[in-house]
N, C-alpha and C. Protein backbone atom coordinates (compact mmCIF):
# COMPACT_ATOMS: atom_id res chain seq x y z
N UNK A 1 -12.34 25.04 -7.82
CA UNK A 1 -11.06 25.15 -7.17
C UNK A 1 -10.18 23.93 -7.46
N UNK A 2 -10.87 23.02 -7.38
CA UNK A 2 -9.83 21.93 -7.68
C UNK A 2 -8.95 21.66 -9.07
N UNK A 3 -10.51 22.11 -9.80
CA UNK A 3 -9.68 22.09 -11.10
C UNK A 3 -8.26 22.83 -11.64
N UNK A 4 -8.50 23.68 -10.63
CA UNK A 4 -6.89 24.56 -11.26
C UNK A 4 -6.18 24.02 -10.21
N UNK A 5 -6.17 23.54 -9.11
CA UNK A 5 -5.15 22.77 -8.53
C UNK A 5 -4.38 21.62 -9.01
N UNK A 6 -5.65 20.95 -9.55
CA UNK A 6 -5.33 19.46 -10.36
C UNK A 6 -3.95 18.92 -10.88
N UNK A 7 -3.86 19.51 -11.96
CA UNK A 7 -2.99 19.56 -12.89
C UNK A 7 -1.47 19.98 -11.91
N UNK A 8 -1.44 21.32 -11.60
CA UNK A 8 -0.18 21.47 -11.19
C UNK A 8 0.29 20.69 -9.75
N UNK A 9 -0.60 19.93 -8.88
CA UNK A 9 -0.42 18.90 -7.61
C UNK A 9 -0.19 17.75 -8.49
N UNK A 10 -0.74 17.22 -9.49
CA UNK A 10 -0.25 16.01 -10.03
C UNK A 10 0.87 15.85 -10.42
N UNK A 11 1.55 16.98 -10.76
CA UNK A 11 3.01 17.52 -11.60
C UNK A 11 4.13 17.21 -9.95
N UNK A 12 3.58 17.70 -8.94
CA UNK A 12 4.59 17.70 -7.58
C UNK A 12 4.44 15.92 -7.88
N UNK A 13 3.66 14.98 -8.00
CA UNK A 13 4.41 13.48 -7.50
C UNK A 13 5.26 13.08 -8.65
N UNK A 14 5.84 13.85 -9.41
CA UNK A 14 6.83 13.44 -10.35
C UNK A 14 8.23 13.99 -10.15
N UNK A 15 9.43 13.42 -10.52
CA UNK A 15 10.63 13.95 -10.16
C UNK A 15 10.86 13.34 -8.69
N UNK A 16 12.35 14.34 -8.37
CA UNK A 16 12.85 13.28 -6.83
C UNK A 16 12.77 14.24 -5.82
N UNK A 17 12.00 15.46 -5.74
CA UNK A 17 11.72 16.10 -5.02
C UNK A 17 10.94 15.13 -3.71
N UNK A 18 11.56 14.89 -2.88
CA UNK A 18 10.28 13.77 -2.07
C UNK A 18 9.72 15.07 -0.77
N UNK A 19 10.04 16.07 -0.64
CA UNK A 19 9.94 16.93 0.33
C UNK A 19 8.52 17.22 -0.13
N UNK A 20 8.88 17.48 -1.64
CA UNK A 20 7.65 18.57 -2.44
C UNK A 20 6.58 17.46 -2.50
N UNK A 21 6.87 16.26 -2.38
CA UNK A 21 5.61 14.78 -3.00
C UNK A 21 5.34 14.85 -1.43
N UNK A 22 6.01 15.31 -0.71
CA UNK A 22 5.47 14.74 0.83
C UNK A 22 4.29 16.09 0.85
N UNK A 23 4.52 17.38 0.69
CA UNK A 23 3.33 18.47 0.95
C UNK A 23 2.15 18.20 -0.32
N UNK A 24 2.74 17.67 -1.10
CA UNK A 24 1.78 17.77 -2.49
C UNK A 24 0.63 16.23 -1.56
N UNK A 25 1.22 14.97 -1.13
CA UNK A 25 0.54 14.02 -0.72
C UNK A 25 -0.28 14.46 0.57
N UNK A 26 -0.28 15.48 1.23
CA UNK A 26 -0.84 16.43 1.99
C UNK A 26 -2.01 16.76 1.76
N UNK A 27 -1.63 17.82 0.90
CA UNK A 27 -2.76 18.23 0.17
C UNK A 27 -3.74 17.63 -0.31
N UNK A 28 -3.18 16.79 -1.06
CA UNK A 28 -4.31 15.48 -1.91
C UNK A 28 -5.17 15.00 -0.70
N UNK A 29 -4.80 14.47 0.40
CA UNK A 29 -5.91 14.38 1.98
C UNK A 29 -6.62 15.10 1.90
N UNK A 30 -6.25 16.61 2.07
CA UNK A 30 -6.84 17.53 2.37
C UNK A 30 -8.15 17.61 1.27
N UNK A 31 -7.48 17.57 0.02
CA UNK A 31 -8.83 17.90 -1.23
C UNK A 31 -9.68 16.86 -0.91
N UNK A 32 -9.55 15.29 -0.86
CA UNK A 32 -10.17 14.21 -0.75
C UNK A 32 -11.45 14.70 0.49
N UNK A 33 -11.03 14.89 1.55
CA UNK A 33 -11.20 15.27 2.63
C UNK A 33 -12.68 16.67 2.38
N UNK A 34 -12.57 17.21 0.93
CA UNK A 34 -13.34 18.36 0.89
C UNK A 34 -14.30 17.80 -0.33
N UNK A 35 -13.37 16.98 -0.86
CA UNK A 35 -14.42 17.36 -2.23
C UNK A 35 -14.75 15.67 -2.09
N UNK A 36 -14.16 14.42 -1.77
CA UNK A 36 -14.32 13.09 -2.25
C UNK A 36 -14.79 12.46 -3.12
N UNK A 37 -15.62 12.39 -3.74
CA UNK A 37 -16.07 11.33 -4.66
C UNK A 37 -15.50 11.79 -5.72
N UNK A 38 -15.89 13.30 -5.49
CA UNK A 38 -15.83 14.27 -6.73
C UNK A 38 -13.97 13.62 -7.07
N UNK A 39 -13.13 13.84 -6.76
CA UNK A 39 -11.48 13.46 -7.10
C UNK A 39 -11.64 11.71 -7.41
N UNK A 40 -12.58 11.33 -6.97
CA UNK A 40 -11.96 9.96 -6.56
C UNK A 40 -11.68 9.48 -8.04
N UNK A 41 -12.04 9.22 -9.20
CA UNK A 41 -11.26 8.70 -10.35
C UNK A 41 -10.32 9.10 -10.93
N UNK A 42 -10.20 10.66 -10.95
CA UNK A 42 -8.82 11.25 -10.86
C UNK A 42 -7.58 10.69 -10.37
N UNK A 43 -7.73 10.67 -8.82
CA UNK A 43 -6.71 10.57 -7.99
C UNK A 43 -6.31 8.89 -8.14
N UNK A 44 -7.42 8.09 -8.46
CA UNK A 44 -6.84 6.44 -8.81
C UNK A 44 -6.26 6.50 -10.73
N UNK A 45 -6.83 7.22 -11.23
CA UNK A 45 -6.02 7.39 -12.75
C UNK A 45 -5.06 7.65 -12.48
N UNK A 46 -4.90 8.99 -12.02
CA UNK A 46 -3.51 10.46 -12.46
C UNK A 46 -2.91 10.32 -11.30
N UNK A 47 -2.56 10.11 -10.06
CA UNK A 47 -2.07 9.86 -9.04
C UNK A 47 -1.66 8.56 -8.25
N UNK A 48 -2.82 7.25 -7.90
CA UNK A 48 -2.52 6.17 -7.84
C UNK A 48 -1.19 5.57 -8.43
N UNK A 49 -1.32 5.53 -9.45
CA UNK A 49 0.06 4.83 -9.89
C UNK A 49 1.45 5.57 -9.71
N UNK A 50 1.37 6.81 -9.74
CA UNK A 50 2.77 7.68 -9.09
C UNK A 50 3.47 7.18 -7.89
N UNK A 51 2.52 7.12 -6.76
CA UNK A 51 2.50 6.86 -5.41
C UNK A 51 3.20 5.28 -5.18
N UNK A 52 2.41 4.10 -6.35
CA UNK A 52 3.05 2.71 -6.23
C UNK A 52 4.12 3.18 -7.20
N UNK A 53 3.64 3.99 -7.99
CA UNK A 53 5.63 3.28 -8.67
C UNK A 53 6.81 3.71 -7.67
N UNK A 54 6.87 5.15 -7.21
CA UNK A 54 7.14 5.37 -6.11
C UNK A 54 7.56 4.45 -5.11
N UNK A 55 6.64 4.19 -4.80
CA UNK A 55 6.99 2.76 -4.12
C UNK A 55 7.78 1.42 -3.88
N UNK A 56 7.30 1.65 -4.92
CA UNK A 56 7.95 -0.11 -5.70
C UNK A 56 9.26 0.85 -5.72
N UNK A 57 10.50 1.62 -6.34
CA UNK A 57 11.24 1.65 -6.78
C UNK A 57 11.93 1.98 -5.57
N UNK A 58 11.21 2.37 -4.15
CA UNK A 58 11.95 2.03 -3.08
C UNK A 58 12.32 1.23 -2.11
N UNK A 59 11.43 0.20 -2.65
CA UNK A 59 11.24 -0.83 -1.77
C UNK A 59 12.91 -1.65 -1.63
N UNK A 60 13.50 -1.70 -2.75
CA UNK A 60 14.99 -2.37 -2.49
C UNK A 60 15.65 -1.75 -2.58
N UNK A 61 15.57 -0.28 -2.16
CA UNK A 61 16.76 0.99 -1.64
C UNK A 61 16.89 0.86 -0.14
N UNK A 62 15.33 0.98 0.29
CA UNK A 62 15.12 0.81 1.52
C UNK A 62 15.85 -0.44 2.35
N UNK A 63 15.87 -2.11 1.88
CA UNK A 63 16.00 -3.08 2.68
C UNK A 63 17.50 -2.82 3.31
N UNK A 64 17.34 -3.64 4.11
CA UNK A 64 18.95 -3.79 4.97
C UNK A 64 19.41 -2.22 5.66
N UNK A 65 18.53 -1.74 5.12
CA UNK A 65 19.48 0.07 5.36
C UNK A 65 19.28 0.70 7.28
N UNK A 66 20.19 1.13 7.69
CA UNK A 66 20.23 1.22 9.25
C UNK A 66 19.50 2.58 9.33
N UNK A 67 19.97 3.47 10.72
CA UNK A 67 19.57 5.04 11.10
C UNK A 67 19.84 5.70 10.07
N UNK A 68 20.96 5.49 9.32
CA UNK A 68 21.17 6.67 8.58
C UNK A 68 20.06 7.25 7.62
N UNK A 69 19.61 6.21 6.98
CA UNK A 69 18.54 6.31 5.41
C UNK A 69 17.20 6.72 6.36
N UNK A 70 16.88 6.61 7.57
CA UNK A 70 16.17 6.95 8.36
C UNK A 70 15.19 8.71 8.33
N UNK A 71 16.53 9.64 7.98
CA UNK A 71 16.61 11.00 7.77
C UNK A 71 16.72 11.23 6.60
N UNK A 72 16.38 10.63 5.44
CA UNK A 72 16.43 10.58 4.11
C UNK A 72 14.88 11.30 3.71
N UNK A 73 14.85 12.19 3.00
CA UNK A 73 13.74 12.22 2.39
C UNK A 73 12.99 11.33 1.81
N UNK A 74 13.96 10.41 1.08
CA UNK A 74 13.63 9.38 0.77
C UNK A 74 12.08 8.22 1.63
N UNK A 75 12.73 8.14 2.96
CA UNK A 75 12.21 7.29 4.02
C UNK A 75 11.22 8.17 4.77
N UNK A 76 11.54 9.12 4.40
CA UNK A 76 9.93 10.29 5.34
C UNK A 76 8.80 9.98 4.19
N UNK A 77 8.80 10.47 3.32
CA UNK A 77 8.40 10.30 1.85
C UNK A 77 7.38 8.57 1.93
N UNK A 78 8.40 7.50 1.72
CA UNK A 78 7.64 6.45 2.11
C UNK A 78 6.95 6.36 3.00
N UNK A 79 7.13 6.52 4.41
CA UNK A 79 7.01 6.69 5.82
C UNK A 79 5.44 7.14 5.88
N UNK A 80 5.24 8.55 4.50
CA UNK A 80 3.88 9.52 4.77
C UNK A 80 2.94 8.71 4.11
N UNK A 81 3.43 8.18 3.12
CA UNK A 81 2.62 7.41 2.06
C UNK A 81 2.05 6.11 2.60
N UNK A 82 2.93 5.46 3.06
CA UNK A 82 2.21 3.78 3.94
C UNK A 82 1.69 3.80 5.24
N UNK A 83 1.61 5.43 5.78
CA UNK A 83 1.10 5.72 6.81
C UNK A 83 -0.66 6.11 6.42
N UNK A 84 -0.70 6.98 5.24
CA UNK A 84 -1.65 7.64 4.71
C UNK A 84 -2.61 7.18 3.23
N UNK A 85 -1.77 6.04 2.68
CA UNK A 85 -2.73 5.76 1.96
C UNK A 85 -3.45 4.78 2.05
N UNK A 86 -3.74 3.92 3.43
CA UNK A 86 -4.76 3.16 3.82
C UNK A 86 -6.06 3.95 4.25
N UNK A 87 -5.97 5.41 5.03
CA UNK A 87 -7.13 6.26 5.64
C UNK A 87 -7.65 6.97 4.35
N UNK A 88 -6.82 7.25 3.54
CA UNK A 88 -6.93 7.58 1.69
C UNK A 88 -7.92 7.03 1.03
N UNK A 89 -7.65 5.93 1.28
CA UNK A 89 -8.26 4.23 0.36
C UNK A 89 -9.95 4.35 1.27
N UNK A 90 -9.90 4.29 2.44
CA UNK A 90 -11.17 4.18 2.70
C UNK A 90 -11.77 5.58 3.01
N UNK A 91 -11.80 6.26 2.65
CA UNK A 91 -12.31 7.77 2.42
C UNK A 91 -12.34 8.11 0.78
N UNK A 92 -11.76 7.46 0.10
CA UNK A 92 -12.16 7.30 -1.76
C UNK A 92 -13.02 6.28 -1.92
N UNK A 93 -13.36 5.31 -0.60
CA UNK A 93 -13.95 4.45 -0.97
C UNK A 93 -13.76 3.50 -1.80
N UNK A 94 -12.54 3.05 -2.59
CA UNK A 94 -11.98 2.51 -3.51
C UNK A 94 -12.21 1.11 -4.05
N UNK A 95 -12.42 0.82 -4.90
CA UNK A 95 -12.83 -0.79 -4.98
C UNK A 95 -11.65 -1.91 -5.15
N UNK A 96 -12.08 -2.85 -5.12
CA UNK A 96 -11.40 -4.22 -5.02
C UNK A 96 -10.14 -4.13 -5.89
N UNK A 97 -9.89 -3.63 -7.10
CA UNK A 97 -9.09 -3.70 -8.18
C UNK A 97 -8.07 -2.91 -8.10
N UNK A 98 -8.63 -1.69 -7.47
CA UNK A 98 -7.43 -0.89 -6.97
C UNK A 98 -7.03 -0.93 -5.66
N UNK A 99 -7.61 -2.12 -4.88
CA UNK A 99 -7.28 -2.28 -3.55
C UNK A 99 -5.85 -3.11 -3.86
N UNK A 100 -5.88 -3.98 -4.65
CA UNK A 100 -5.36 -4.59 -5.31
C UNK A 100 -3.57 -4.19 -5.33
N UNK A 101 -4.11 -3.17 -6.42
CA UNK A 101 -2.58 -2.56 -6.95
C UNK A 101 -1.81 -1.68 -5.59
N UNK A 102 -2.55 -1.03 -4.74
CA UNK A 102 -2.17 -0.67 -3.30
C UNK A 102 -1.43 -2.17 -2.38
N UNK A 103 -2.08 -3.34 -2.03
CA UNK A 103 -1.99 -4.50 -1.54
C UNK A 103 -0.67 -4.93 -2.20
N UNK A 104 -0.46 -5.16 -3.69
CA UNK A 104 0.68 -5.80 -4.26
C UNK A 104 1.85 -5.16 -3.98
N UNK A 105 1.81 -3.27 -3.77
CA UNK A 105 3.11 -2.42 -3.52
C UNK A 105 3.16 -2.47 -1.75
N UNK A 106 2.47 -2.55 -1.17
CA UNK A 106 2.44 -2.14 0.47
C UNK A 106 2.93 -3.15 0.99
N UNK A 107 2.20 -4.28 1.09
CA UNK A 107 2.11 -5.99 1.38
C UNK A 107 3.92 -6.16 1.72
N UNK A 108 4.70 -5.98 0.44
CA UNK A 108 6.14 -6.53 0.52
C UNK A 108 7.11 -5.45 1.62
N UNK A 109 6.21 -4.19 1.86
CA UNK A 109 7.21 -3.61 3.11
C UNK A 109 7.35 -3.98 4.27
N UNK A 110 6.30 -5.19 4.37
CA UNK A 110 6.00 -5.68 5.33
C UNK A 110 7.10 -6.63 5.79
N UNK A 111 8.25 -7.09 5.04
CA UNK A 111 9.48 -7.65 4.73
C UNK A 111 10.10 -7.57 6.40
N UNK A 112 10.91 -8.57 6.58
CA UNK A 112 11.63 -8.14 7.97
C UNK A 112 12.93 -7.31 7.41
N UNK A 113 13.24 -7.35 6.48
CA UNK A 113 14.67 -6.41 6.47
C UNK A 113 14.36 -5.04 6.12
N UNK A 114 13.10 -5.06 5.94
CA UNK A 114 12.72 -3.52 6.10
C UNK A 114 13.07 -2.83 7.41
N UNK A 115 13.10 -0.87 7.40
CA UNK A 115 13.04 -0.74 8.76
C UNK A 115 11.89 -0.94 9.52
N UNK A 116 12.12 -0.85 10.75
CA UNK A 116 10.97 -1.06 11.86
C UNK A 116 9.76 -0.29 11.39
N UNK A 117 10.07 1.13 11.46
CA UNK A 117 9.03 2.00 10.89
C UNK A 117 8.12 1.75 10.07
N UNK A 118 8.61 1.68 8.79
CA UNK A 118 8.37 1.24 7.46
C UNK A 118 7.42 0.14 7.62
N UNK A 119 7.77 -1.04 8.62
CA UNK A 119 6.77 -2.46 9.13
C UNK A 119 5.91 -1.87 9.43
N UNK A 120 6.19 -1.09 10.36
CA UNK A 120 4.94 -0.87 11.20
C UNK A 120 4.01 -0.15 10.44
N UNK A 121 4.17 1.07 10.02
CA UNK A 121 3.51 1.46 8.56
C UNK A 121 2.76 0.95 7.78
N UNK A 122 3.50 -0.22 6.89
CA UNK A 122 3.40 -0.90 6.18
C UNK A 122 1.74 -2.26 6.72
N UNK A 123 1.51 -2.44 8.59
CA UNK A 123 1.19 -3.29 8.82
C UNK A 123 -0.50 -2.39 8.68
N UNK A 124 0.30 -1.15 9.25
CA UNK A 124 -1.17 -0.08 9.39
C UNK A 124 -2.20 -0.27 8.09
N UNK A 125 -1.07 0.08 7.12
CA UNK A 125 -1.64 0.19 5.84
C UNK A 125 -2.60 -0.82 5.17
N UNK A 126 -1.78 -1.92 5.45
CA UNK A 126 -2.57 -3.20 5.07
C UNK A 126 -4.05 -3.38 5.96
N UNK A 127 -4.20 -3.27 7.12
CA UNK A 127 -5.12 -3.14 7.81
C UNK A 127 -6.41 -2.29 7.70
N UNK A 128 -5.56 -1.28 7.51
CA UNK A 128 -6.39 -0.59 6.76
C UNK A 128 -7.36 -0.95 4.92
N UNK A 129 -6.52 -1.38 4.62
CA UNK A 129 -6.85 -1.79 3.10
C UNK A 129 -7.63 -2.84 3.51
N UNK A 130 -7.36 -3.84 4.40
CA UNK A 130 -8.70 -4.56 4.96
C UNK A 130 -9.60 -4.19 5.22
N UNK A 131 -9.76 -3.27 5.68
CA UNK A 131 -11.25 -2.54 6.20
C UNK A 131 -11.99 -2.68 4.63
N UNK A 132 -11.47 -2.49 3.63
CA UNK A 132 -11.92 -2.37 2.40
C UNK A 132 -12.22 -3.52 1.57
N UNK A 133 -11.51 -4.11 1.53
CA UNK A 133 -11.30 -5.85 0.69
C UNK A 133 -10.25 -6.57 1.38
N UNK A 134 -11.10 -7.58 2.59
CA UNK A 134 -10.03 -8.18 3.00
C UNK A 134 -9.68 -9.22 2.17
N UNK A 135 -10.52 -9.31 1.10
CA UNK A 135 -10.40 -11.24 0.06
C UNK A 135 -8.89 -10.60 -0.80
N UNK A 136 -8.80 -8.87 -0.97
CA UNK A 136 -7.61 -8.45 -2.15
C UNK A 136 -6.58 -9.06 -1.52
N UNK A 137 -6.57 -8.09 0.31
CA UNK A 137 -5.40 -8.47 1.11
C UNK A 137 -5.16 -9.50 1.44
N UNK A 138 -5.73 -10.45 1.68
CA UNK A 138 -5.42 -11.90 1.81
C UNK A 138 -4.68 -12.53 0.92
N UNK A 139 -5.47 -12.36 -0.39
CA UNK A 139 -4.72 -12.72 -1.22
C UNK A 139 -3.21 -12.58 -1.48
N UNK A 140 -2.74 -10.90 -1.64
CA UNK A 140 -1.43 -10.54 -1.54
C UNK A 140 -0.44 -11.02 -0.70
N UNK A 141 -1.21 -11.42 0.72
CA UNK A 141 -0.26 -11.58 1.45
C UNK A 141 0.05 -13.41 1.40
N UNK A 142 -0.78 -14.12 0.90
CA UNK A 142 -0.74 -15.45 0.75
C UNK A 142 0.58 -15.66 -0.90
N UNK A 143 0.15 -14.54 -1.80
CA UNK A 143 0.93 -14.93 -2.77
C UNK A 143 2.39 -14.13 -2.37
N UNK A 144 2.57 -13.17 -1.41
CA UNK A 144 3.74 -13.09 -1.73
C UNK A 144 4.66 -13.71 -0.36
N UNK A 145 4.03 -14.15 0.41
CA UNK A 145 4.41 -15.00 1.72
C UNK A 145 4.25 -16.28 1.61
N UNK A 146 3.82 -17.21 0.90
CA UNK A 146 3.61 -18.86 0.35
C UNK A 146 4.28 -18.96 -0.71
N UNK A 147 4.77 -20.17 -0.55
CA UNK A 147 5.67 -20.38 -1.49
C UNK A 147 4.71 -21.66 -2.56
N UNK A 148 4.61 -21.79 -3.45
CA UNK A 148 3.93 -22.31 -4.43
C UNK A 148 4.04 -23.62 -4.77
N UNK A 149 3.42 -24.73 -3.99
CA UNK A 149 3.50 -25.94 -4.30
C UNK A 149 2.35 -26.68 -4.73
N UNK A 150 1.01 -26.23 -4.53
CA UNK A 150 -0.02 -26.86 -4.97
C UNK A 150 -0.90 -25.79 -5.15
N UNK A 151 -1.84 -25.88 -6.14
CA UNK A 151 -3.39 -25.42 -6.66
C UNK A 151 -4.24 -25.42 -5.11
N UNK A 152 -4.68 -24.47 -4.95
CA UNK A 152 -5.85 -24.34 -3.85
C UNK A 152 -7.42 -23.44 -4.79
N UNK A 153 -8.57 -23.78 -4.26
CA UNK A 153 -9.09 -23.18 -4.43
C UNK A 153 -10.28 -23.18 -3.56
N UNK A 154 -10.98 -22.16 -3.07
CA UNK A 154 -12.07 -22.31 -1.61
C UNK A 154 -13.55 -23.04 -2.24
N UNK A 155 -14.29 -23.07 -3.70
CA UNK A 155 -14.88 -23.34 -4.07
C UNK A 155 -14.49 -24.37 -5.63
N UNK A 156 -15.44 -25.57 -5.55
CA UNK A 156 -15.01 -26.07 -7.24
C UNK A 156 -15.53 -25.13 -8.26
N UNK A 157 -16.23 -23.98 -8.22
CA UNK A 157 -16.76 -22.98 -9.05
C UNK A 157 -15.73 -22.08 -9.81
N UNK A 158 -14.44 -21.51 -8.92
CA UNK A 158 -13.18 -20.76 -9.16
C UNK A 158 -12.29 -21.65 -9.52
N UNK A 159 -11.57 -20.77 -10.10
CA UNK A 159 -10.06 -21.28 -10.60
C UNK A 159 -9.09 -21.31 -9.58
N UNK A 160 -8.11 -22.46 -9.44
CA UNK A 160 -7.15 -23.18 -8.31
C UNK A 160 -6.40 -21.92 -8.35
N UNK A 161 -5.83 -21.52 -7.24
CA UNK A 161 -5.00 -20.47 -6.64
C UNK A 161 -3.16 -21.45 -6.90
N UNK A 162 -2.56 -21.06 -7.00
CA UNK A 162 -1.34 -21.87 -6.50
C UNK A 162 -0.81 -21.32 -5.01
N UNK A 163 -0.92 -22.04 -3.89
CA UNK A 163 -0.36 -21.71 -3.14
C UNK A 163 -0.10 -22.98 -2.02
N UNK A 164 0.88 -22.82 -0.98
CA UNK A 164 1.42 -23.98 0.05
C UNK A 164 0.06 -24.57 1.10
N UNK A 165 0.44 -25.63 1.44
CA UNK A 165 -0.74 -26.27 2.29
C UNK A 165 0.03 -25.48 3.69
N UNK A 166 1.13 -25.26 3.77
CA UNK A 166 1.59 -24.62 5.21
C UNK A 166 2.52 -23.01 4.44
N UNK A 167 1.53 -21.88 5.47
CA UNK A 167 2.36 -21.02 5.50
C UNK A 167 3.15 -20.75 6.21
N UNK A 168 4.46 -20.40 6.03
CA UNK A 168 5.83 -19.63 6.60
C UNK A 168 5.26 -18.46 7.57
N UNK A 169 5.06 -18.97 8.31
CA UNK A 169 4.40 -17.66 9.45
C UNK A 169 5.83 -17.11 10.14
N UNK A 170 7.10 -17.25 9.87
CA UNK A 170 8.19 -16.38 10.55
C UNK A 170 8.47 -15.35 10.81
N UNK A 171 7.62 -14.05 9.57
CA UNK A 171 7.13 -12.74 9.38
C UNK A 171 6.21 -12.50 10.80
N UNK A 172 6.59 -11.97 11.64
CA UNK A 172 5.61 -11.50 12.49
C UNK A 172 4.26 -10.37 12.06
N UNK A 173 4.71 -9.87 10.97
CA UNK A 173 3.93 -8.92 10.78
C UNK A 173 2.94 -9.59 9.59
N UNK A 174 2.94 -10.54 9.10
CA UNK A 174 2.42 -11.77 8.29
C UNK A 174 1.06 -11.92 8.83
N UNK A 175 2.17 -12.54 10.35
CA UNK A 175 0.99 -13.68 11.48
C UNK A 175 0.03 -12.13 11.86
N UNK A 176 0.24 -11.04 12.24
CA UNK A 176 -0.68 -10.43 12.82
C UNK A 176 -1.39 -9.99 11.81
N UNK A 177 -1.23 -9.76 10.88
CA UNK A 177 -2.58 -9.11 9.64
C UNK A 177 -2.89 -10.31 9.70
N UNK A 178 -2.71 -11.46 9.66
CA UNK A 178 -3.88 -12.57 8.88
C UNK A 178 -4.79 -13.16 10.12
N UNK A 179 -3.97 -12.31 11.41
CA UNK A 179 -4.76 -12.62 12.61
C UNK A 179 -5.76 -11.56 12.32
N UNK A 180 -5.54 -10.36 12.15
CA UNK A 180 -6.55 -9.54 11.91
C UNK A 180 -7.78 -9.95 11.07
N UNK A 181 -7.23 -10.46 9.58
CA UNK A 181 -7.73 -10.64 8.55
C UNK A 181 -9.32 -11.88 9.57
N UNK A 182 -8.35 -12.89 10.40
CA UNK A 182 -9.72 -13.40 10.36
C UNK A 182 -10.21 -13.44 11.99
N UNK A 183 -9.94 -12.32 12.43
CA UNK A 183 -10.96 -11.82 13.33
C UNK A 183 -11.90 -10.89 13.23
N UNK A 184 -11.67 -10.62 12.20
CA UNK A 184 -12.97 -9.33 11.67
C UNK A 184 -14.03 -9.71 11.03
């Protein structure tokens, strides 16, 4: 069954249909949900990257924007995706590398000029992606919330990180994942 689904659900996350990517990203739960392992390299090949480019290319449509963009397909669309692909991620079971490429697109919605929603979303998501690799999420959120003044590294074994001896904790939604990050 899946196999003849495959192909034509991978075809819905392309184009600007976001109504049709919102039932098609549905579905994809749903199959995960039946078949799992069985999709799982599929859905990080042929799908994964749809979802972040997706992403990424809304991330600075979205900022500054009030109620209106709210009722946008556009913002439901994101809304389903940073709601759903953290419970995604740990039901594919997904490893570090593609925790990764999820962490680098999610991490920055976390932005204050994002909407509220979108944060809050955005905070789920990450949290979620912790449950999985909190060393990916940490990371993301240190490189894209620190600003780069010195080499760090936790062991002399690894290679120096560049990042600040003080982070910019002004992001509220920053301070609570990394509160998360190290209470778990």
């Amino acid at each position: 069954m899946v196999h003849l689904l495959w192909k034509p659900l991978v075809n819905r996350f392309q184009g600007d249909n976001c109504t049709l990517s919102i039932k098609a990203f549905e579905t994809l739960t749903s199959l995960v949900d039946a078949s799992g392992d069985f999709i799982r390299q599929r859905t990080l090949k042929e799908v994964w990257p749809k979802l972040a480019a997706f992403l990424v290319s809304q991330h600075s449509v979205s900022r500054n924007k009030g109620k209106a963009y709210e009722i946008t397909a556009a913002f439901k669309y994101q809304l389903v995706l940073l709601r759903g692909l953290g419970p995604l991620s740990r039901k594919l079971k997904i490893d570090e590398k593609d925790i990764a490429l999820l962490a680098s697109v999610v991490v920055p919605y976390m932005d204050l000029s994002q909407p509220k929603e979108l944060q809050s979303a955005a905070v789920g998501c990450t949290e979620e992606l912790a449950r999985c690799s909190p060393d990916s999420v940490w990371f993301f959120l240190m490189k894209t919330y620190c600003s780069c003044q010195h080499s760090w590294s936790p062991s002399s074994l690894l290679r120096p990180v560049p990042f600040s001896q003080v982070l910019n904790l002004s992001n509220k939604n920053v301070s609570h994942v990394l509160n998360y990050l190290t209470s778990s």
